[in-house]
Protein backbone atom coordinates (compact mmCIF):
# COMPACT_ATOMS: atom_id res chain seq x y z
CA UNK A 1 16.50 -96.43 -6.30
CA UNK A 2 19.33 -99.39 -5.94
CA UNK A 3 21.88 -99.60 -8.37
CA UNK A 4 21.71 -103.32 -9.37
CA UNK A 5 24.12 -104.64 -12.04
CA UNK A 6 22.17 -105.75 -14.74
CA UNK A 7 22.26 -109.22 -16.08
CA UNK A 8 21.47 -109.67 -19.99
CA UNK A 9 21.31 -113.57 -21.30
CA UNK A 10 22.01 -114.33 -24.40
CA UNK A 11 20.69 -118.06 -24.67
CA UNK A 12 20.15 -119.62 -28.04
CA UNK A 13 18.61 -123.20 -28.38
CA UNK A 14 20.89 -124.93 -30.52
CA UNK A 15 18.51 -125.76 -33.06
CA UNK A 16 18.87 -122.12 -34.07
CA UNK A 17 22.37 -122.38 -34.10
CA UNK A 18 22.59 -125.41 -36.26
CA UNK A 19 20.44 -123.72 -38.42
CA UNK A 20 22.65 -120.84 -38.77
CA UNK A 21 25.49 -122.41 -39.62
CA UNK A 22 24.16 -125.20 -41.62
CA UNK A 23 22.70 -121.66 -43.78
CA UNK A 24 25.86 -120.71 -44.12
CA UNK A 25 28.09 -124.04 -45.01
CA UNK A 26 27.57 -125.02 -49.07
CA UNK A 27 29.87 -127.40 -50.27
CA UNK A 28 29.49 -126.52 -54.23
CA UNK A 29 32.68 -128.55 -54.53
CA UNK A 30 30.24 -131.47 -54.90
CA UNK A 31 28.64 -130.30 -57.83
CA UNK A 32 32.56 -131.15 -59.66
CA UNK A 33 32.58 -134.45 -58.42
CA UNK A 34 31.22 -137.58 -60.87
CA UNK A 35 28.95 -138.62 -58.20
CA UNK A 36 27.77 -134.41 -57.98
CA UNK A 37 27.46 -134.44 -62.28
CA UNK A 38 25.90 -138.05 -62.31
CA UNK A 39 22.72 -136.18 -59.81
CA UNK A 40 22.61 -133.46 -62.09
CA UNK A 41 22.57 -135.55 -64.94
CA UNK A 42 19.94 -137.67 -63.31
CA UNK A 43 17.40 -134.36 -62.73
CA UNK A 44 18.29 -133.41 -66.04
CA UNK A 45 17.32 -136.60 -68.50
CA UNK A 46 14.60 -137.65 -65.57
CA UNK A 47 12.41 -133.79 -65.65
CA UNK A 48 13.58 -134.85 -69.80
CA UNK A 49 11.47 -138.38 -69.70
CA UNK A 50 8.85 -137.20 -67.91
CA UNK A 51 8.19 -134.06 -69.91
CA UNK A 52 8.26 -135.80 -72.89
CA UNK A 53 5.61 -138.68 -71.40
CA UNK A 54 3.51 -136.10 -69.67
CA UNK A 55 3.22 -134.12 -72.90
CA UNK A 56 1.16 -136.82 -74.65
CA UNK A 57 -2.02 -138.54 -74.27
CA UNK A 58 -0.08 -141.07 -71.83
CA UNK A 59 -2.97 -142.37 -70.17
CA UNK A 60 -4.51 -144.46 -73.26
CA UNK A 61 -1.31 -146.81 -72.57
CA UNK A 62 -1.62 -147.57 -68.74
CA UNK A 63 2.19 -148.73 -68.81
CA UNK A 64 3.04 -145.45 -69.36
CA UNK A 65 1.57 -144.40 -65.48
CA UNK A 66 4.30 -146.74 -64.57
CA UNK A 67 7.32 -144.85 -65.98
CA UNK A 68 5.65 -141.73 -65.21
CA UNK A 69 5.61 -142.62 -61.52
CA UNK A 70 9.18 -144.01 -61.82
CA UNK A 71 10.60 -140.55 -63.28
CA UNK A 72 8.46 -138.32 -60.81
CA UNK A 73 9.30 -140.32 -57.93
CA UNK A 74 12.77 -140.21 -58.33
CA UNK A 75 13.57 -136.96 -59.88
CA UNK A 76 11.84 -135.57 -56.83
CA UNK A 77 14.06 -137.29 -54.41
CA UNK A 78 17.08 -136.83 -56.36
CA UNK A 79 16.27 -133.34 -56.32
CA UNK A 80 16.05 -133.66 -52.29
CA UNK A 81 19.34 -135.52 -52.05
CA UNK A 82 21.25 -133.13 -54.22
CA UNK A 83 20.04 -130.08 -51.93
CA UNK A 84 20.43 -132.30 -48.75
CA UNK A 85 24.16 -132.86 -50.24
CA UNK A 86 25.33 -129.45 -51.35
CA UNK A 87 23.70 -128.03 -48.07
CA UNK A 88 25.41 -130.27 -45.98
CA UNK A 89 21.90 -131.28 -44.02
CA UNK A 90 23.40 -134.88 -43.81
CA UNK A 91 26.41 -134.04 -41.42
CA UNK A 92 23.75 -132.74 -39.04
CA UNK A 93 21.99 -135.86 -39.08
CA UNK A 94 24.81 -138.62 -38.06
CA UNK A 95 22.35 -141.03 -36.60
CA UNK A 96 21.52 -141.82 -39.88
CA UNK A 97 23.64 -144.22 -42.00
CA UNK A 98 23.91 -142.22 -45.30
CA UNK A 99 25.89 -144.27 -47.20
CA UNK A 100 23.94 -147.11 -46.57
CA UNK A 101 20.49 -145.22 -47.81
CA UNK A 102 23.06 -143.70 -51.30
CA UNK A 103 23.58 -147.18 -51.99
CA UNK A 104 20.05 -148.46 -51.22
CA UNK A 105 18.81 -145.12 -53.35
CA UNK A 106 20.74 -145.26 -56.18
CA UNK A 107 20.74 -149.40 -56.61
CA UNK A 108 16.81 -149.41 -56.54
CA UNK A 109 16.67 -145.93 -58.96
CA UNK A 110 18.62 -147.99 -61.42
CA UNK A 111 16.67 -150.87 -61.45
CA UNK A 112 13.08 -149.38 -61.45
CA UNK A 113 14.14 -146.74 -63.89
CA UNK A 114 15.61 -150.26 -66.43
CA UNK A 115 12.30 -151.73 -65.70
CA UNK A 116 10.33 -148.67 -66.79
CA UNK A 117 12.77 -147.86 -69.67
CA UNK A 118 11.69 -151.58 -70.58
CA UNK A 119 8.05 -150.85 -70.47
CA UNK A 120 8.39 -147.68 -72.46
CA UNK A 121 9.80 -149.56 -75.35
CA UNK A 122 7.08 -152.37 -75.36
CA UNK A 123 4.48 -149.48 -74.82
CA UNK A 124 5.21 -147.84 -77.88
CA UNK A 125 4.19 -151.01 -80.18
CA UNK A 126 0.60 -151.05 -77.94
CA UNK A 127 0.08 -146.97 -78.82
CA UNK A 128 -2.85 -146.11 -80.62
CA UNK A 129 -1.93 -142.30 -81.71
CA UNK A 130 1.00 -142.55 -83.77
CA UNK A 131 1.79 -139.03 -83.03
CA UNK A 132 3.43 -139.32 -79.79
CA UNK A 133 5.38 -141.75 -80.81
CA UNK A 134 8.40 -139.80 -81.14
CA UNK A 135 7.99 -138.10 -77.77
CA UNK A 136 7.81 -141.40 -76.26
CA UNK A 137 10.75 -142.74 -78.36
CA UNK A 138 12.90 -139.67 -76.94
CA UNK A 139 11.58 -140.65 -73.24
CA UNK A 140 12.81 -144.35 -74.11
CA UNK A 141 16.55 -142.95 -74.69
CA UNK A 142 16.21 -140.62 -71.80
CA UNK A 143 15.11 -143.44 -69.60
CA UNK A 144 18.06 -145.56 -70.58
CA UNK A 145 20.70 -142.77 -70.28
CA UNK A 146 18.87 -142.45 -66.31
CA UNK A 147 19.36 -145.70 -66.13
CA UNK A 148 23.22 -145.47 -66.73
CA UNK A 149 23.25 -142.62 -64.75
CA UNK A 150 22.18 -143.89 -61.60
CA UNK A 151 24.06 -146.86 -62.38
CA UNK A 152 27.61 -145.16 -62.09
CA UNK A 153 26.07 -143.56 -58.86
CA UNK A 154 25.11 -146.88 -57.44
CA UNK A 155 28.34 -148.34 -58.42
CA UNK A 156 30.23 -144.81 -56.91
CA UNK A 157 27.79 -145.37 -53.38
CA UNK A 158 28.69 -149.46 -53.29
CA UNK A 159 32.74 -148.57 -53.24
CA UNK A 160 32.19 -145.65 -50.42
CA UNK A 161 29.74 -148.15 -48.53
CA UNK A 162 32.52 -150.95 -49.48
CA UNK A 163 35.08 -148.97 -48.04
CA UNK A 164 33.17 -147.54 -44.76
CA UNK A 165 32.09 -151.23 -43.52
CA UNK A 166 35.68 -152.57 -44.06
CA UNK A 167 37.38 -149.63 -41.55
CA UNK A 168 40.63 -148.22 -41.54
């Protein structure tokens, strides 16, 4: 038998490697910035309007399907955004112009969610059950404090967009 030296490789694809490291970096620093407590905020009084709506016979006023969607939709992807921020995904993807889509995000959250907070208080009048009335009163309030919410974000995403496209 020959004596060969043996040769061991130790290749990893650097998707795995990302991945590693992107596991391990968490920047919970975020979560103490106004931009971090405006998201939380925003998951907070959204799953809080949308509770309240989904817990009452919603469907006999069809505008309410409207601010339903509107408080689904974007709690969902505000719940995405906060992960993809304190996770860091977004430095892994550079191609894409984040500050750009924050901006775009948070303008077009703040005006759907005024238009639906809009519709919720006409709805109420047009109820027929006078029961849910206060749960769709508290999901008017809610609404309009998501509204302000995403508001300061938008305004918080224009000045870092503002301040990217001008340069150094």
């Amino acid at each position: 038998m020959e004596d060969r030296p043996r040769t061991i490789s130790t290749a990893s694809s650097t998707y795995t490697a990302s991945f590693g490291s992107s596991a391990r970096s968490c920047d919970r620093a975020f979560l103490r910035t106004i931009p971090g407590l405006l998201m939380v905020a925003e998951i907070v009084f959204g799953l809080l309007v949308w509770i309240l709506i989904a817990s009452t016979e919603y469907f006999s006023v069809s505008a309410f399907g409207w601010v339903m969607f509107v408080a689904v939709f974007y709690w969902v992807l505000t719940v995405f955004f906060l992960i993809f921020y304190i996770t860091m995904v977004y430095t892994k993807i550079p191609q894409i112009p984040w500050t750009t889509v924050g901006l775009s995000f948070n303008a077009s959250a703040a005006l759907l969610y005024l238009l639906a907070s809009i519709v919720d208080v006409v709805s109420i009048n047009q109820a027929k059950k006078a029961t849910d009335n206060n749960c769709w009163i508290a999901s008017t309030v809610f609404a309009f404090m998501v509204t302000l919410c995403y508001s300061g974000n938008a305004y918080f995403s224009f000045q870092t967009w503002r301040s990217r496209d001008q340069g150094p």
